[in-house]
N, C-alpha and C. Protein backbone atom coordinates (compact mmCIF):
# COMPACT_ATOMS: atom_id res chain seq x y z
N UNK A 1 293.43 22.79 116.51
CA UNK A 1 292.33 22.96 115.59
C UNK A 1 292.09 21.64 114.84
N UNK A 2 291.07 21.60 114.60
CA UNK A 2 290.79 19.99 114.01
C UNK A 2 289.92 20.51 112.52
N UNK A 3 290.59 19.94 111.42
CA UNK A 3 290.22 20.40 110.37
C UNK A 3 289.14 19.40 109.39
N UNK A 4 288.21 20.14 108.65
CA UNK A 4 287.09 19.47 107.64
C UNK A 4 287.62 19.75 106.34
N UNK A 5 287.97 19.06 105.72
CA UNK A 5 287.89 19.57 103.78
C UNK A 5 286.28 19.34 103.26
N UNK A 6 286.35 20.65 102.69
CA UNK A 6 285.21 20.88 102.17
C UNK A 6 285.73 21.15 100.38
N UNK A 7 285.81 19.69 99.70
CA UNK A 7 286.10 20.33 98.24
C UNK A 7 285.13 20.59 97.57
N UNK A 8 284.03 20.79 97.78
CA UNK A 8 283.05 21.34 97.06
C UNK A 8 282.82 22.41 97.36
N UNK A 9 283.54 23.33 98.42
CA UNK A 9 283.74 24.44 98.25
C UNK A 9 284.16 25.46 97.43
N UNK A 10 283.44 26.74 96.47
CA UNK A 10 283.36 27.14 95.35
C UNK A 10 283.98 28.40 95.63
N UNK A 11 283.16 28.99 96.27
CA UNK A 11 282.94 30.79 95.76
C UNK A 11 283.16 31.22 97.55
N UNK A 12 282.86 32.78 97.66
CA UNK A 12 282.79 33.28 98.69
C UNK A 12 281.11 33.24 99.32
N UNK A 13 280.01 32.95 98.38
CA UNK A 13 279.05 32.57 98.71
C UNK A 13 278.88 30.88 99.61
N UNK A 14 280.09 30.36 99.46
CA UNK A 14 279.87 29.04 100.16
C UNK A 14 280.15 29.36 101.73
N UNK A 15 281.75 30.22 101.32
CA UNK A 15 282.20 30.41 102.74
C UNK A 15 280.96 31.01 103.30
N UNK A 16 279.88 32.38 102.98
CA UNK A 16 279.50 32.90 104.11
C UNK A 16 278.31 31.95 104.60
N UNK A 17 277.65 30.74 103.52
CA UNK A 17 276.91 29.89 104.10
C UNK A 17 277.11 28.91 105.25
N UNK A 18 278.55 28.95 105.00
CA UNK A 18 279.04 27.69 106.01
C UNK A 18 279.46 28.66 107.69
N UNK A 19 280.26 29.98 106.92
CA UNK A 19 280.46 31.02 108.48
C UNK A 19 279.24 31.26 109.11
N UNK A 20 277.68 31.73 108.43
CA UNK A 20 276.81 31.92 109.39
C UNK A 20 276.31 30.39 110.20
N UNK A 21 276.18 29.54 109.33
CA UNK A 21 275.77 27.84 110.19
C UNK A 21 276.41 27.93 111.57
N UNK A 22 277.97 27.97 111.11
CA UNK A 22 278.95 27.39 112.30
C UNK A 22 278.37 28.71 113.11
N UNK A 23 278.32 29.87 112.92
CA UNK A 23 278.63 30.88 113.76
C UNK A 23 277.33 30.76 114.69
N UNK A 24 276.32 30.78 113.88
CA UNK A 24 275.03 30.65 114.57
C UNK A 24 274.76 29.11 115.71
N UNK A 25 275.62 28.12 115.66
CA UNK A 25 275.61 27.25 116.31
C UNK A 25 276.81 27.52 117.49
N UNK A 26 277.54 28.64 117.23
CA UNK A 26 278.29 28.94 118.91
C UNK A 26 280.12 28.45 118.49
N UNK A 27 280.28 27.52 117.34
CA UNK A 27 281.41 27.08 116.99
C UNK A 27 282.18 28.26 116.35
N UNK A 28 283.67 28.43 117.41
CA UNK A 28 284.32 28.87 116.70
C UNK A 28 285.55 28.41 115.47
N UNK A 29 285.62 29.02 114.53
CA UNK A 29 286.22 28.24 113.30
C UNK A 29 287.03 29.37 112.69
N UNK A 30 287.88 28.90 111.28
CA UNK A 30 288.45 29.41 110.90
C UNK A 30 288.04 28.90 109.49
N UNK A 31 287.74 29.42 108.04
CA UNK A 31 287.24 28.76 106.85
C UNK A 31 288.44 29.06 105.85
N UNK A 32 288.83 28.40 104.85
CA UNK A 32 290.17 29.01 104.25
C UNK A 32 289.84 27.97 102.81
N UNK A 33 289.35 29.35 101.88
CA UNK A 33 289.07 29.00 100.27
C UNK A 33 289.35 28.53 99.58
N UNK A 34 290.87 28.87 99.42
CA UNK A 34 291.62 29.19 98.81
C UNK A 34 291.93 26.71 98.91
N UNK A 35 292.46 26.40 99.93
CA UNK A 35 293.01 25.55 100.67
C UNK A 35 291.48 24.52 100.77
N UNK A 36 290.10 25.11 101.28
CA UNK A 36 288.65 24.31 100.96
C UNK A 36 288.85 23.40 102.14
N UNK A 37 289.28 24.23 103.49
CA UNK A 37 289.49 23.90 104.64
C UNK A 37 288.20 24.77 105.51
N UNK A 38 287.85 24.08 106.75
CA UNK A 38 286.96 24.45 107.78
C UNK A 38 288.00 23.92 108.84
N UNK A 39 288.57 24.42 109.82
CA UNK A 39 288.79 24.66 110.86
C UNK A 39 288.24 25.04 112.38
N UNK A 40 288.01 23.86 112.94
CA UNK A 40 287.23 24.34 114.14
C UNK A 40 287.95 23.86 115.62
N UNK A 41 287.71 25.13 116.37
CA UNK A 41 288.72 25.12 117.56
C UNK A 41 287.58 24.49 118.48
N UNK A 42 288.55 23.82 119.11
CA UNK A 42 287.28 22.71 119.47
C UNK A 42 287.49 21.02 120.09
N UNK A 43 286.67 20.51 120.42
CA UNK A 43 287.01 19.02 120.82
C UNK A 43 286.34 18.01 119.64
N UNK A 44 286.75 17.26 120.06
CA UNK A 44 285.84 16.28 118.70
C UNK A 44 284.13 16.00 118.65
N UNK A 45 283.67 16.49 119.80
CA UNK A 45 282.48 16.55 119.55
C UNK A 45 281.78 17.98 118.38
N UNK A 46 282.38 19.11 118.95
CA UNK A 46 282.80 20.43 118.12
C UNK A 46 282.75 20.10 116.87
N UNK A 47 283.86 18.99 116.34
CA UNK A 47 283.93 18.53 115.08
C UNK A 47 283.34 17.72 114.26
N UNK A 48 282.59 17.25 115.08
CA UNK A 48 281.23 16.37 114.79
C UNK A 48 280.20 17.27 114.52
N UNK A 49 280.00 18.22 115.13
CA UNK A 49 278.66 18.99 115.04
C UNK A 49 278.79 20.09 114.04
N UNK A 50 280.34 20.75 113.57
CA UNK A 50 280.50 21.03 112.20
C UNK A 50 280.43 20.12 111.00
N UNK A 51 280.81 19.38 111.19
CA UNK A 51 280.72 18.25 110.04
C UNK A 51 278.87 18.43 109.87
N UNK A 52 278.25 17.86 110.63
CA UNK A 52 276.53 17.55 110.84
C UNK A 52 276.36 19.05 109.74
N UNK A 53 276.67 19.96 110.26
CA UNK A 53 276.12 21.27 109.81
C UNK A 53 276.46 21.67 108.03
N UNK A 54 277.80 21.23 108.19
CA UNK A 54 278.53 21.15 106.77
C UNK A 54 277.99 20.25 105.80
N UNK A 55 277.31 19.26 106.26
CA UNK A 55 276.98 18.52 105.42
C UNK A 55 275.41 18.49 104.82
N UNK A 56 274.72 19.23 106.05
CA UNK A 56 273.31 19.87 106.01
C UNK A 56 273.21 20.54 105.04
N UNK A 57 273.85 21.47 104.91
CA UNK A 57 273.68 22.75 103.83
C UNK A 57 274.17 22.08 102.47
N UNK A 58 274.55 20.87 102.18
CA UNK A 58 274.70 20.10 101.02
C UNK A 58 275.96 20.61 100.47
N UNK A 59 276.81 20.39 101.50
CA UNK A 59 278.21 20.05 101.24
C UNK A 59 278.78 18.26 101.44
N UNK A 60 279.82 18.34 100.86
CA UNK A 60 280.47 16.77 101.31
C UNK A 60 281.92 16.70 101.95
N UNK A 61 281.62 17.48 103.30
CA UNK A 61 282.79 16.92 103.98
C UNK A 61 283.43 16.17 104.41
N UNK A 62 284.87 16.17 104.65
CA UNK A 62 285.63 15.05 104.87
C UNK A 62 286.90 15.16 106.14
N UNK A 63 286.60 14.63 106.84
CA UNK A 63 287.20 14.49 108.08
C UNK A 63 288.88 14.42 107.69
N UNK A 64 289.95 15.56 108.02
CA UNK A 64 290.97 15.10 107.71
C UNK A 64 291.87 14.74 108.59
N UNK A 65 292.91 13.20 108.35
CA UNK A 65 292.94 12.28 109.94
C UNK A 65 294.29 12.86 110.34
């Protein structure tokens, strides 16, 4: 799994903005609140195209190496 920090992640209203994006784009993921992790099973392109999406909806993700 190749993981995004999302610390501007707030509420459970963020998670379901960010679960329908990814979901609706075919990526499967794992989102974790608590931690302000995105998890996506996946290759690095996968992780590129969550990031794109994560960052659309006016988040500031961060690639963690």
């Amino acid at each position: 799994m190749k993981v995004l920090n999302v610390p501007d992640m707030q509420c459970q209203n963020c998670v379901k903005k960010i679960d329908e994006a990814l979901t609706k784009a075919d990526l499967k993921h794992e989102i974790n609140l608590e931690n302000k992790t995105v998890s996506i099973d996946g290759c690095d392109n996968c992780l590129a195209k969550a990031y794109d999406i994560v960052k659309e909806l006016g988040f500031t993700p961060e690639k963690n190496a």
